[in-house]
N, C-alpha and C. Protein backbone atom coordinates (compact mmCIF):
# COMPACT_ATOMS: atom_id res chain seq x y z
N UNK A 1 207.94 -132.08 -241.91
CA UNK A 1 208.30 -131.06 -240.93
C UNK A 1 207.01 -130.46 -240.38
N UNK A 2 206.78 -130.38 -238.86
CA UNK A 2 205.46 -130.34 -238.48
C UNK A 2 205.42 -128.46 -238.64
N UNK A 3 204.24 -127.80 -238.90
CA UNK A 3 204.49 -126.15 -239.07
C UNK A 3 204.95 -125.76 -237.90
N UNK A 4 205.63 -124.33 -238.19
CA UNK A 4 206.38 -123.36 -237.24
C UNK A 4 204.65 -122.86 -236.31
N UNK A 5 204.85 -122.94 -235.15
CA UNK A 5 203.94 -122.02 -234.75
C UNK A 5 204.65 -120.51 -234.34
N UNK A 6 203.95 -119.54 -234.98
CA UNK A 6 204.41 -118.21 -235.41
C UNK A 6 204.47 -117.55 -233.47
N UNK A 7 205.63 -116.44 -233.75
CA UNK A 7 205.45 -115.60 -232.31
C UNK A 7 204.75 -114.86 -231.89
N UNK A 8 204.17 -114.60 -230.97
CA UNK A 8 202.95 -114.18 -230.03
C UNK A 8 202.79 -112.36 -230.92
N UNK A 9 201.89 -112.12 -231.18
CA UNK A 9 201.93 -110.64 -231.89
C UNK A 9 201.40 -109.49 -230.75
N UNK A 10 201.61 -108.57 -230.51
CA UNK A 10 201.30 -107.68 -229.73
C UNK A 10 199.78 -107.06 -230.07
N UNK A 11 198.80 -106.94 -229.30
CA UNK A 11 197.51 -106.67 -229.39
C UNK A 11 197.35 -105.41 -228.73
N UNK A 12 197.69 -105.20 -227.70
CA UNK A 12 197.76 -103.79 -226.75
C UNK A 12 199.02 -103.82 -226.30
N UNK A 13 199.48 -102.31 -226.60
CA UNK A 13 200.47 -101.72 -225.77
C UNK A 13 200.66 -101.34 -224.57
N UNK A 14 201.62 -101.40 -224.23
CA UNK A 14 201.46 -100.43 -222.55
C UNK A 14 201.03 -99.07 -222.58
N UNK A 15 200.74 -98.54 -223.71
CA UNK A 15 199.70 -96.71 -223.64
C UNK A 15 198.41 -97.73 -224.42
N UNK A 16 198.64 -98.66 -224.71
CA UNK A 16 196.94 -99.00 -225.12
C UNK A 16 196.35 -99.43 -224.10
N UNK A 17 197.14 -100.14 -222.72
CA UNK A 17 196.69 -100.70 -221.79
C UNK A 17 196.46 -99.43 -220.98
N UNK A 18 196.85 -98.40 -220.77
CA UNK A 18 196.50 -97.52 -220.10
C UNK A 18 195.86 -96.53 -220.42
N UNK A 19 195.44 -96.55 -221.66
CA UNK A 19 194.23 -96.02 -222.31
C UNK A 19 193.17 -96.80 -222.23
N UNK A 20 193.32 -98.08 -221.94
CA UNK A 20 191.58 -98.66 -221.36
C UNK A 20 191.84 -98.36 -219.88
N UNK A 21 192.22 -99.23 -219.14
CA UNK A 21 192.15 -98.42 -217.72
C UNK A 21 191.67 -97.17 -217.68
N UNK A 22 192.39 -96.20 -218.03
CA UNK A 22 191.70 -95.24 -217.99
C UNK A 22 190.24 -94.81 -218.65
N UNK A 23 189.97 -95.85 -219.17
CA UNK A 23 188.34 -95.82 -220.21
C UNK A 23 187.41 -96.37 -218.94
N UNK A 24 188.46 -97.71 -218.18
CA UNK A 24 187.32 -98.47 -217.26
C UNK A 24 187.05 -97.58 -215.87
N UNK A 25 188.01 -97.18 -215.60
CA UNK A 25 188.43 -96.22 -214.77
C UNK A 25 186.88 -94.90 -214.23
N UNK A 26 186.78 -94.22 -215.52
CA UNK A 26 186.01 -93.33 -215.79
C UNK A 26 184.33 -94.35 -215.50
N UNK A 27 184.50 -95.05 -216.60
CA UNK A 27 182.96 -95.61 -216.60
C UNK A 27 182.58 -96.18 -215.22
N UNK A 28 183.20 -96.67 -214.50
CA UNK A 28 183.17 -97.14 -212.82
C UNK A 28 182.98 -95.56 -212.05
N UNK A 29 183.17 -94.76 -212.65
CA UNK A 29 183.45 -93.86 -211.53
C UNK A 29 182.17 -93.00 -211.75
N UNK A 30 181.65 -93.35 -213.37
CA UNK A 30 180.52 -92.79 -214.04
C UNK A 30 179.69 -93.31 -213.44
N UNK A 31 179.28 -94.71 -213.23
CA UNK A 31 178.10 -95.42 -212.38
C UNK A 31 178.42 -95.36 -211.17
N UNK A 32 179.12 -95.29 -210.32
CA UNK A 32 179.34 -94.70 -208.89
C UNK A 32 179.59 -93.23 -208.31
N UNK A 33 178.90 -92.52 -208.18
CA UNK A 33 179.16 -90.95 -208.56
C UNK A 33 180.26 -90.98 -207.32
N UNK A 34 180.08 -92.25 -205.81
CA UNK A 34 180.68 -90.96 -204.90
C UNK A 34 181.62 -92.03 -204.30
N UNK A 35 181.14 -93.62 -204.81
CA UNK A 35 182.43 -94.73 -204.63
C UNK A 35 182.21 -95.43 -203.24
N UNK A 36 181.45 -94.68 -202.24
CA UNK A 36 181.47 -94.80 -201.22
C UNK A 36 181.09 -96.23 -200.25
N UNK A 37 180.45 -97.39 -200.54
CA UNK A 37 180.43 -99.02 -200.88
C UNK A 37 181.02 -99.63 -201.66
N UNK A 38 182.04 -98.88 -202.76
CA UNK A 38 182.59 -99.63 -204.02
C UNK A 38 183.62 -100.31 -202.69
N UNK A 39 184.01 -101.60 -203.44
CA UNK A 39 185.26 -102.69 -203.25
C UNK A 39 185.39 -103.01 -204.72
N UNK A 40 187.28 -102.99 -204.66
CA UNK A 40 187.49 -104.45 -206.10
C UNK A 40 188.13 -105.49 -205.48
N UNK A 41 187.30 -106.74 -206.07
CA UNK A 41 188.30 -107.69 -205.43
C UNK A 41 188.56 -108.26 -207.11
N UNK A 42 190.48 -108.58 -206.82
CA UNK A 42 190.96 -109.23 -207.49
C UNK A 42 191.20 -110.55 -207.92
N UNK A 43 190.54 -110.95 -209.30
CA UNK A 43 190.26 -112.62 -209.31
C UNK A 43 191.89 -113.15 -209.45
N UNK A 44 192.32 -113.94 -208.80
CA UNK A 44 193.77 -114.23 -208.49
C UNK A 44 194.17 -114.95 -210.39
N UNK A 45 194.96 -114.98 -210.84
CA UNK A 45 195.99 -114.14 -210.44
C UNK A 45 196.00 -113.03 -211.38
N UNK A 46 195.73 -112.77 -212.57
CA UNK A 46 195.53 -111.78 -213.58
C UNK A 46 194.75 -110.59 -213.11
N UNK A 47 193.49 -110.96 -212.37
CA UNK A 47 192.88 -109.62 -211.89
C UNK A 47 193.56 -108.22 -211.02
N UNK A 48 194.41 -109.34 -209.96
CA UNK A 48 194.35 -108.46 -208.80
C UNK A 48 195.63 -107.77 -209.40
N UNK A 49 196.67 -107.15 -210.21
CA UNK A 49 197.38 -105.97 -210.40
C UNK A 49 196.64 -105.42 -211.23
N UNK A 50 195.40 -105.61 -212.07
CA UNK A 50 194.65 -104.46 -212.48
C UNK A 50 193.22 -104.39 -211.71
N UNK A 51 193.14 -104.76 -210.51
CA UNK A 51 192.23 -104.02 -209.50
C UNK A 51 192.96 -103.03 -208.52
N UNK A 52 194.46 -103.15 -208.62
CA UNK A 52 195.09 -102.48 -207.56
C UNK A 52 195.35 -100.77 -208.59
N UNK A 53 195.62 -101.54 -209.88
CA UNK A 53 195.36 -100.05 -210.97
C UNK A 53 194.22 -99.24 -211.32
N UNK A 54 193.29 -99.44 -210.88
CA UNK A 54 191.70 -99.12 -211.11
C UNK A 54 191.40 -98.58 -209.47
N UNK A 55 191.98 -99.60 -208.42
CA UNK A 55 191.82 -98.51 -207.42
C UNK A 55 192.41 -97.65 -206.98
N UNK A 56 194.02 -97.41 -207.76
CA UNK A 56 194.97 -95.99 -207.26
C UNK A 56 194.04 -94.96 -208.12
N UNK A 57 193.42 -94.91 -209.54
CA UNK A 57 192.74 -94.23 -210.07
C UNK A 57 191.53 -93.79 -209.79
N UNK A 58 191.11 -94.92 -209.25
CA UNK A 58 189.57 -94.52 -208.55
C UNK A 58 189.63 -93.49 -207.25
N UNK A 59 190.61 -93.73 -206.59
CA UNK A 59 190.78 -93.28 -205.19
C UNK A 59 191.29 -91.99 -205.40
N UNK A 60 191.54 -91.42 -207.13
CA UNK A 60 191.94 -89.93 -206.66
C UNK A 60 190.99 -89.21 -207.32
N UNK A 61 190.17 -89.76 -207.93
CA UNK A 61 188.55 -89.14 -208.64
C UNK A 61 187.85 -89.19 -207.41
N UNK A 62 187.52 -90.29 -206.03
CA UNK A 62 186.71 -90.20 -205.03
C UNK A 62 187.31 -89.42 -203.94
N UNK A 63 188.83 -89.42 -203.65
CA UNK A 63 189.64 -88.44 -202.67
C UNK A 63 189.44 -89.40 -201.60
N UNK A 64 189.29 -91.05 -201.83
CA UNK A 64 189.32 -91.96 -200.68
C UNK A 64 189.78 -93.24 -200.52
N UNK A 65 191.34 -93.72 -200.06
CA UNK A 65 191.47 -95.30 -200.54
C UNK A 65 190.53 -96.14 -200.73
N UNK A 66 190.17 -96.99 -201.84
CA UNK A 66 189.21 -97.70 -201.96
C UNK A 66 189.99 -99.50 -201.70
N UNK A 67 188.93 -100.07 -200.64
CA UNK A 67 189.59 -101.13 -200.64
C UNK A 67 189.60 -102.31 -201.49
N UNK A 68 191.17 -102.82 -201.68
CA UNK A 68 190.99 -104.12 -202.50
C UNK A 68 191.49 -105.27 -201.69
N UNK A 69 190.57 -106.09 -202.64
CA UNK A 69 190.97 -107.99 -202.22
C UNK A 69 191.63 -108.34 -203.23
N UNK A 70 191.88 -109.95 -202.81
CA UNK A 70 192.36 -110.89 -204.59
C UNK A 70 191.77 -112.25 -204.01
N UNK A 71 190.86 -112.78 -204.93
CA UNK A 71 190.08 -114.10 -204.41
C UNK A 71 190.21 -115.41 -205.53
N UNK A 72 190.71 -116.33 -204.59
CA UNK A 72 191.42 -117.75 -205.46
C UNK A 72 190.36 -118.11 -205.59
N UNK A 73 190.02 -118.66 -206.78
CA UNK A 73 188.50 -119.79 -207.17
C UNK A 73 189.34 -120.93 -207.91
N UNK A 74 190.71 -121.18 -207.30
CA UNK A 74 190.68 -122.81 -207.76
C UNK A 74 189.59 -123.66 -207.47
N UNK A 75 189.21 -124.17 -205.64
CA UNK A 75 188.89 -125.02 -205.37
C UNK A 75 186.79 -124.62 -205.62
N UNK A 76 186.61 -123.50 -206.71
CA UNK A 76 185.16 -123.42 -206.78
C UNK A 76 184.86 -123.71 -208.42
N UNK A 77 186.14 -123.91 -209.52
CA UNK A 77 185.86 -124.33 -210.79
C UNK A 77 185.24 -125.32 -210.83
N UNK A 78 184.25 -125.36 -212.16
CA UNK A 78 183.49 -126.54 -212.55
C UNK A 78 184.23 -127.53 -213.24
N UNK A 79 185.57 -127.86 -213.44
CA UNK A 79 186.70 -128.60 -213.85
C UNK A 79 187.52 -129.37 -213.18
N UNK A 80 187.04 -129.08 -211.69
CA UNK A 80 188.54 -129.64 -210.87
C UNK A 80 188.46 -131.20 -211.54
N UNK A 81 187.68 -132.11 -211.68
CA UNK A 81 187.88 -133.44 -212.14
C UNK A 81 188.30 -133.71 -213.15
N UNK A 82 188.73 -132.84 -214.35
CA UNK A 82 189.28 -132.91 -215.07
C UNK A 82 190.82 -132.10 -215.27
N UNK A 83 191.26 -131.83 -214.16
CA UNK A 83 193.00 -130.64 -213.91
C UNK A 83 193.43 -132.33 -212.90
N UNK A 84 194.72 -131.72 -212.94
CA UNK A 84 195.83 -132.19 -211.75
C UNK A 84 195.10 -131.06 -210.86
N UNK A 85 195.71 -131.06 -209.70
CA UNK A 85 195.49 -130.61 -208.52
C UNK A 85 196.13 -129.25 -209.26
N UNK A 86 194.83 -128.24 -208.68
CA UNK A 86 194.93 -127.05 -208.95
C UNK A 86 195.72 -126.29 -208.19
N UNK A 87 196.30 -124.77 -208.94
CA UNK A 87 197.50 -124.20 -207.99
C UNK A 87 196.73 -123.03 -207.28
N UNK A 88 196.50 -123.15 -206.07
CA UNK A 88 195.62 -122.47 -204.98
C UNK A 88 196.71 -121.37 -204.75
N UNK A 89 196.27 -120.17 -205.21
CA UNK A 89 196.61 -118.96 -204.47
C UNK A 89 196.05 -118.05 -203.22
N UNK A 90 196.13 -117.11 -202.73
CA UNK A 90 195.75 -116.72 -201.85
C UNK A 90 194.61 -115.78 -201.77
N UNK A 91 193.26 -116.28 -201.31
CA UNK A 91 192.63 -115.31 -200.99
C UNK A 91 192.70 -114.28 -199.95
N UNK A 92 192.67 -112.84 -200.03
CA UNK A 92 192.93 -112.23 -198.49
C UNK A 92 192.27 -111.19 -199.30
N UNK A 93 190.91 -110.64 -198.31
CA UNK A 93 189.82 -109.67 -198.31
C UNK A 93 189.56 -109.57 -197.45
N UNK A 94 190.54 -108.24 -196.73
CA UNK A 94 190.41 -107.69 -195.70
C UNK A 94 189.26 -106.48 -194.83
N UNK A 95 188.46 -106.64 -196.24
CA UNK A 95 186.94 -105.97 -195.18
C UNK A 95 185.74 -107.08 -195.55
N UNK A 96 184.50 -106.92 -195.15
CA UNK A 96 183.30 -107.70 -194.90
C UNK A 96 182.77 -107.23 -196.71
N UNK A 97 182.54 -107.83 -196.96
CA UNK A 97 182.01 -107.86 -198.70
C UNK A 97 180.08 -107.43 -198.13
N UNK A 98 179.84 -108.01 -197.17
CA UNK A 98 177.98 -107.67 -197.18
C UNK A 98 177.62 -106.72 -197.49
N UNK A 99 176.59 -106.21 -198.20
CA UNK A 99 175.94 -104.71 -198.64
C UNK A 99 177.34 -104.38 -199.20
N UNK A 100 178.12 -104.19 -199.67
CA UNK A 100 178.86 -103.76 -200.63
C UNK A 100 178.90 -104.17 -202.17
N UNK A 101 179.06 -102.85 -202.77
CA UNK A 101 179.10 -102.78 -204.46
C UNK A 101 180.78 -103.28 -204.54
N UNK A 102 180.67 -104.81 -204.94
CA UNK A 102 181.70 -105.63 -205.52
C UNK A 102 182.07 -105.30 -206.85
N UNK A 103 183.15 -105.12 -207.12
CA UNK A 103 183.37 -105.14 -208.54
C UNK A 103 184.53 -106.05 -208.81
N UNK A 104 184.27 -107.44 -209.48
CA UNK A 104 184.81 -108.37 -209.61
C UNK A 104 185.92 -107.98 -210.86
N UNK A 105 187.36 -108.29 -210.24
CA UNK A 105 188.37 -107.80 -211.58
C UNK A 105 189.15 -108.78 -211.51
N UNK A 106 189.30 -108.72 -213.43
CA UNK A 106 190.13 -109.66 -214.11
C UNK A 106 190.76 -109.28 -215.14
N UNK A 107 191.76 -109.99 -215.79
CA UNK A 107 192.72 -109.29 -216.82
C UNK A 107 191.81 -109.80 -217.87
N UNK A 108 191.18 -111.34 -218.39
CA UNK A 108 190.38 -111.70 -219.84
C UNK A 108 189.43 -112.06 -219.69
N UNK A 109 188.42 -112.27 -220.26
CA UNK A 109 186.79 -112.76 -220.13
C UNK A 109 186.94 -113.34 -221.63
N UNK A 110 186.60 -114.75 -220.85
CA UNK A 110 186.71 -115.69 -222.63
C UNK A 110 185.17 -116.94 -222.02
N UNK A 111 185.45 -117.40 -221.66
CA UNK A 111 184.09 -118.35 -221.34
C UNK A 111 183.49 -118.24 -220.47
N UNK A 112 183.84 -117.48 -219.54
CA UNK A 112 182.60 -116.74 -218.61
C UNK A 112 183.08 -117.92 -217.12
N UNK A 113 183.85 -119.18 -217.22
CA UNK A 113 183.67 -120.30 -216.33
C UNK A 113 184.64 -119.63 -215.06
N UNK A 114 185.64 -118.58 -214.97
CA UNK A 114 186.31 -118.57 -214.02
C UNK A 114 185.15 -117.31 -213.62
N UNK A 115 185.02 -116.58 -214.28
CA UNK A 115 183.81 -115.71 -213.38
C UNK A 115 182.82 -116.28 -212.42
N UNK A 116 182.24 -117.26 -213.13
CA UNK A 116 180.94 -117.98 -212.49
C UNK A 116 182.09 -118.61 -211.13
N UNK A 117 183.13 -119.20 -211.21
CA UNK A 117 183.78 -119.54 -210.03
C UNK A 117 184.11 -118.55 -208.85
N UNK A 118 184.16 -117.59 -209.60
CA UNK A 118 184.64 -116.36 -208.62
C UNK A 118 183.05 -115.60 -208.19
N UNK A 119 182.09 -115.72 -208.78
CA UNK A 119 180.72 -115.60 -208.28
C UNK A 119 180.26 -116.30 -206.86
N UNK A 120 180.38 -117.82 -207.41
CA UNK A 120 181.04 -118.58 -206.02
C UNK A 120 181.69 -118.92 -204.66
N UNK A 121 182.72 -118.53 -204.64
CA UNK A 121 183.63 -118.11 -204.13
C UNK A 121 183.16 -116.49 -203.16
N UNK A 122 183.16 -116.08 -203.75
CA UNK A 122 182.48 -114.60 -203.04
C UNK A 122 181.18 -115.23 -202.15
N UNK A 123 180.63 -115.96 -202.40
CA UNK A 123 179.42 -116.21 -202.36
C UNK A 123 179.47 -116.65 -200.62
N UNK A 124 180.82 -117.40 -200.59
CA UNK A 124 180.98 -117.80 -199.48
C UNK A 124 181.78 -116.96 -198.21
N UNK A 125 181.58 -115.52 -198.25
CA UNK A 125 182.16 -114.16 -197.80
C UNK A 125 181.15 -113.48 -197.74
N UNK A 126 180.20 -113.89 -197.96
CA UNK A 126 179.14 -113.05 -197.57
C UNK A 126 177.85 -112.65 -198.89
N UNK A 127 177.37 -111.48 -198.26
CA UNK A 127 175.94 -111.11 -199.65
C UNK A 127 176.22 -109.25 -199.57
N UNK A 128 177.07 -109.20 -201.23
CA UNK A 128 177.13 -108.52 -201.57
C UNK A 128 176.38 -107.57 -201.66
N UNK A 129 175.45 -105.64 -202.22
CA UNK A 129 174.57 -105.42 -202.35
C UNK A 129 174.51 -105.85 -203.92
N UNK A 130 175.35 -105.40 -204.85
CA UNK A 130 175.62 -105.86 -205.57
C UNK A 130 176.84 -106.10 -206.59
N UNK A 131 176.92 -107.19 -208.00
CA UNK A 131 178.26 -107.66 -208.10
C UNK A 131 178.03 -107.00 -209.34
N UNK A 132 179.67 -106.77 -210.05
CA UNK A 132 179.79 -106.13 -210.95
C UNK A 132 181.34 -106.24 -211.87
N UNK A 133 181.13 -106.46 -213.15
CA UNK A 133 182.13 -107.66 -213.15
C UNK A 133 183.14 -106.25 -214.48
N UNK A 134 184.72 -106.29 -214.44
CA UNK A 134 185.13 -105.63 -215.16
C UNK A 134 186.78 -106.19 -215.38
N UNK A 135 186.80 -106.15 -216.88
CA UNK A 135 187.42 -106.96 -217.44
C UNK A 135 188.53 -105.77 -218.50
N UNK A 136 189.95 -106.39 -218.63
CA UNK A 136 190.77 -105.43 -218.96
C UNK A 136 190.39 -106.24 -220.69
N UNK A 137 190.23 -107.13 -220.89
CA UNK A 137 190.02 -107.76 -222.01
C UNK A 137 188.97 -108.75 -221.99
N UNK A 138 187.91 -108.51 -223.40
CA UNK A 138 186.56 -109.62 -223.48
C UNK A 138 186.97 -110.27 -224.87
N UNK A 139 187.51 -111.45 -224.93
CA UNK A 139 187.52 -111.99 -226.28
C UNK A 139 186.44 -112.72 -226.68
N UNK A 140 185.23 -112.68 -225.75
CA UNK A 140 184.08 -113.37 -226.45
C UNK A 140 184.26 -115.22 -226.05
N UNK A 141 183.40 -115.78 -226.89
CA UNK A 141 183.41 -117.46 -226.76
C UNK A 141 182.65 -117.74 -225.55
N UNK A 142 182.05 -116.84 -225.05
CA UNK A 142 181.18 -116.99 -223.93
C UNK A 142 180.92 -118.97 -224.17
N UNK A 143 180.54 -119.43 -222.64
CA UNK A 143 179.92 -120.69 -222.55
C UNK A 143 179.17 -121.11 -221.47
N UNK A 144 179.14 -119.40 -220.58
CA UNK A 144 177.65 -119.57 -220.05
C UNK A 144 177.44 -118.05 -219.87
N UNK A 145 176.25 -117.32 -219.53
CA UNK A 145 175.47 -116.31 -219.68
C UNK A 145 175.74 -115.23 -218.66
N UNK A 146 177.40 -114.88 -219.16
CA UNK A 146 178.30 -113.88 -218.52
C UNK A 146 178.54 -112.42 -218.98
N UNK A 147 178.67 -111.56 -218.72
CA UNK A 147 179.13 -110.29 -219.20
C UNK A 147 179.47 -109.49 -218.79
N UNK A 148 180.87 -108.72 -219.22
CA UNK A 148 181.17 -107.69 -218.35
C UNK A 148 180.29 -106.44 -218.12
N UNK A 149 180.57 -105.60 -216.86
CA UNK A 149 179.75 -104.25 -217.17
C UNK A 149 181.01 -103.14 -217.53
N UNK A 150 182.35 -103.46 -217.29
CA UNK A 150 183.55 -102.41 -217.53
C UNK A 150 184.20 -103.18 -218.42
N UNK A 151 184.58 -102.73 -219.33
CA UNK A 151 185.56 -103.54 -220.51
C UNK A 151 186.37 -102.85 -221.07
N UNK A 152 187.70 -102.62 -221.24
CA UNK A 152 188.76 -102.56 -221.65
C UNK A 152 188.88 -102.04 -222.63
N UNK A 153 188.94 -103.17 -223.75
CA UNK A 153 189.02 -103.95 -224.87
C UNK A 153 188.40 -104.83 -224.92
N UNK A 154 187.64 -104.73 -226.53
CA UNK A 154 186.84 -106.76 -226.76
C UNK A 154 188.12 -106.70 -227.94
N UNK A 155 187.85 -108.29 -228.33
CA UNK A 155 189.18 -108.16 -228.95
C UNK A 155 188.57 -109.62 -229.61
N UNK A 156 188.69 -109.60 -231.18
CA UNK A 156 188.14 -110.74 -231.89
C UNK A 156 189.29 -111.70 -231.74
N UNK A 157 189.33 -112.90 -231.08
CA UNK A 157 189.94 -114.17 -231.01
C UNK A 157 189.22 -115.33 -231.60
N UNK A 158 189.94 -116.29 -231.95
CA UNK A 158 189.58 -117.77 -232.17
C UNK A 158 189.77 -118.48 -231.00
N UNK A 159 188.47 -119.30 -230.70
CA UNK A 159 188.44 -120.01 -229.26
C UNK A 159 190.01 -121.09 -229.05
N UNK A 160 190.77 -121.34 -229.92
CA UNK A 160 192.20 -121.65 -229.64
C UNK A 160 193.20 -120.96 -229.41
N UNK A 161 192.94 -119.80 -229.56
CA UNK A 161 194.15 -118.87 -229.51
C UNK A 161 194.33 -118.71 -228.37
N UNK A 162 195.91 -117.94 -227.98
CA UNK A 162 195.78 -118.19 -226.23
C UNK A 162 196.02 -116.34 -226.09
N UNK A 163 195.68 -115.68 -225.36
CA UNK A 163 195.99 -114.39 -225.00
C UNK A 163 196.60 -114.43 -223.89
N UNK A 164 197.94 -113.43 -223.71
CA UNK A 164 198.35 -113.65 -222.24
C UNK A 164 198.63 -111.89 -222.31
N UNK A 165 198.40 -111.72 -220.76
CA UNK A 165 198.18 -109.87 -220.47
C UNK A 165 199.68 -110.04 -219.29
N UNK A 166 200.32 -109.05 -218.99
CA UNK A 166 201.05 -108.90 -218.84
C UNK A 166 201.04 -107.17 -218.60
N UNK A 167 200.91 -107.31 -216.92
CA UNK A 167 200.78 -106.00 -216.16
C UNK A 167 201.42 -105.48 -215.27
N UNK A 168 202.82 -104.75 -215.88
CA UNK A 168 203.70 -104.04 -214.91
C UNK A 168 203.49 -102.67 -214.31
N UNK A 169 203.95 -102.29 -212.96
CA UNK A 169 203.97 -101.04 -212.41
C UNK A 169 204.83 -100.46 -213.29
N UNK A 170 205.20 -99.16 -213.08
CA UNK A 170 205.70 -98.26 -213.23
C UNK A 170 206.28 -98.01 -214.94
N UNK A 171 207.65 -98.59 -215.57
CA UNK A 171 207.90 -98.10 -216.82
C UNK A 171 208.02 -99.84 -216.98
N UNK A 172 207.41 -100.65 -217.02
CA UNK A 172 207.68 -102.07 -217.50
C UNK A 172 206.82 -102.10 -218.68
N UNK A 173 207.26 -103.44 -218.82
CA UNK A 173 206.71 -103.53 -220.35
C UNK A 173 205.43 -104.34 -220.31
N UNK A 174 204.22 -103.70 -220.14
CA UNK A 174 202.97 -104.16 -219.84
C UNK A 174 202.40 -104.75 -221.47
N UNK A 175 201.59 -105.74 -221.88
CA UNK A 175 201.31 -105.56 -222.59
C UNK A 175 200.19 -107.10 -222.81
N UNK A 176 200.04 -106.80 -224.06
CA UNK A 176 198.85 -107.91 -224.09
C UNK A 176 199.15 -108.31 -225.60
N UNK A 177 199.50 -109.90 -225.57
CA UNK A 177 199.74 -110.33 -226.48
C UNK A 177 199.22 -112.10 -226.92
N UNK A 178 199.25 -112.25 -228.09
CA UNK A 178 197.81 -113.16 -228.72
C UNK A 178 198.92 -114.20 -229.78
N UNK A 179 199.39 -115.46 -228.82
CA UNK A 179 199.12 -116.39 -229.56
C UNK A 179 198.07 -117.47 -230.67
N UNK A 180 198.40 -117.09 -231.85
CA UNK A 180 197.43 -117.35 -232.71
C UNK A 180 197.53 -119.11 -233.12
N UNK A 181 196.51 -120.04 -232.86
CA UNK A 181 196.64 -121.32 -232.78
C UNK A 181 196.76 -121.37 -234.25
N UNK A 182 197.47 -122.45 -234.93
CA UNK A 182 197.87 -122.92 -236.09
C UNK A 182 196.83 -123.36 -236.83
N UNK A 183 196.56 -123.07 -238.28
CA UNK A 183 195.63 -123.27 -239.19
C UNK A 183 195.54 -124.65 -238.95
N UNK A 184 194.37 -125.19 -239.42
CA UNK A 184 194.53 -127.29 -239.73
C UNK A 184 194.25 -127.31 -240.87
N UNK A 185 195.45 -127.58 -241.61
CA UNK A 185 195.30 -127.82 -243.10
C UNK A 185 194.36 -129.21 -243.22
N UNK A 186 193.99 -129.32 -245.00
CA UNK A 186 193.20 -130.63 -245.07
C UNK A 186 191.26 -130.00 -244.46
N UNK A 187 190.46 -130.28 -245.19
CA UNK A 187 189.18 -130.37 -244.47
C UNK A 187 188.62 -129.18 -243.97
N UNK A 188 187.59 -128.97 -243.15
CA UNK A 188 187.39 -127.79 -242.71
C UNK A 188 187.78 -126.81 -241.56
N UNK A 189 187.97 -126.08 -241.53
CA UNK A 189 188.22 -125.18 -240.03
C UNK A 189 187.47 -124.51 -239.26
């Protein structure tokens, strides 16, 4: 009988998720005293409902809509030769990114490779003044020389485990939860 793989365990709540927001919230607003060049653009698809939550919050500490994007980096991963044809979502960044303080948002930071795509990607929208990367969750496993400057939560994972975030408006059930990959019996782990 091959093992049960066990059910997904809850890691953050929906008041734990909105107790970092509100942690990233502050520290963005701490290094930007007045917001006034800030943009978030949202890395599709996990980022952009917690760049749209970071900018209803931001925008009532600055007293100014702050604008957001959401930017697809299918076709800029260092993988496409190894996927089926990737599922292209929509980029739409409706102001000029040049001389603007970017702040690149995403729901996890695990190997750093969809960032560096979304580094990319921007890249081709123009020249930022500068980029700035903030993450609702860092589980580490870095695999190239990435880091957030706003973080959430870090959160100790095993590079198999799968985390999936899960970010509703209003009274939904937001939450962040951590499939844990199955021991390998026999030998080492």
């Amino acid at each position: 009988m091959p093992p049960q793989t066990p059910s997904p365990a809850v890691l953050l709540s929906a008041s734990a998720i909105e107790s970092a927001v509100a942690r990233m919230s502050r520290a963005i607003a701490d290094s930007h005293p007045n917001g006034a060049d800030v943009v978030l653009i949202g890395i599709q698809t996990g980022g952009v409902h917690l760049a749209r939550q970071l900018a209803s919050r931001l925008g009532a500490v600055w007293k100014h809509n702050l604008p957001v994007g959401q930017l697809d980096v299918a076709m800029h991963r260092d993988d496409l030769d190894q996927r089926l044809a990737p599922k292209v979502h929509p980029t739409a960044i409706p102001f000029d990114v040049t001389g603007k303080e970017v702040i690149l948002v995403d729901d996890v930071l695990f190997t750093g490779r969809t960032t560096r795509a979304a580094l990319g990607a921007l890249n081709d929208l123009g020249r930022p003044k500068r980029v700035q990367l903030a993450v609702l969750i860092d589980r580490g496993h870095r695999e190239l020389p990435i880091q957030a400057d706003f973080i959430g939560s870090k959160l100790a994972t095993a590079p198999a485990d799968r985390v999936d975030v899960q970010l509703i408006d209003g009274d939904g059930a937001s939450q962040v939860t951590i499939q844990r990959a199955p021991l390998k019996r026999g030998g080492r782990s």
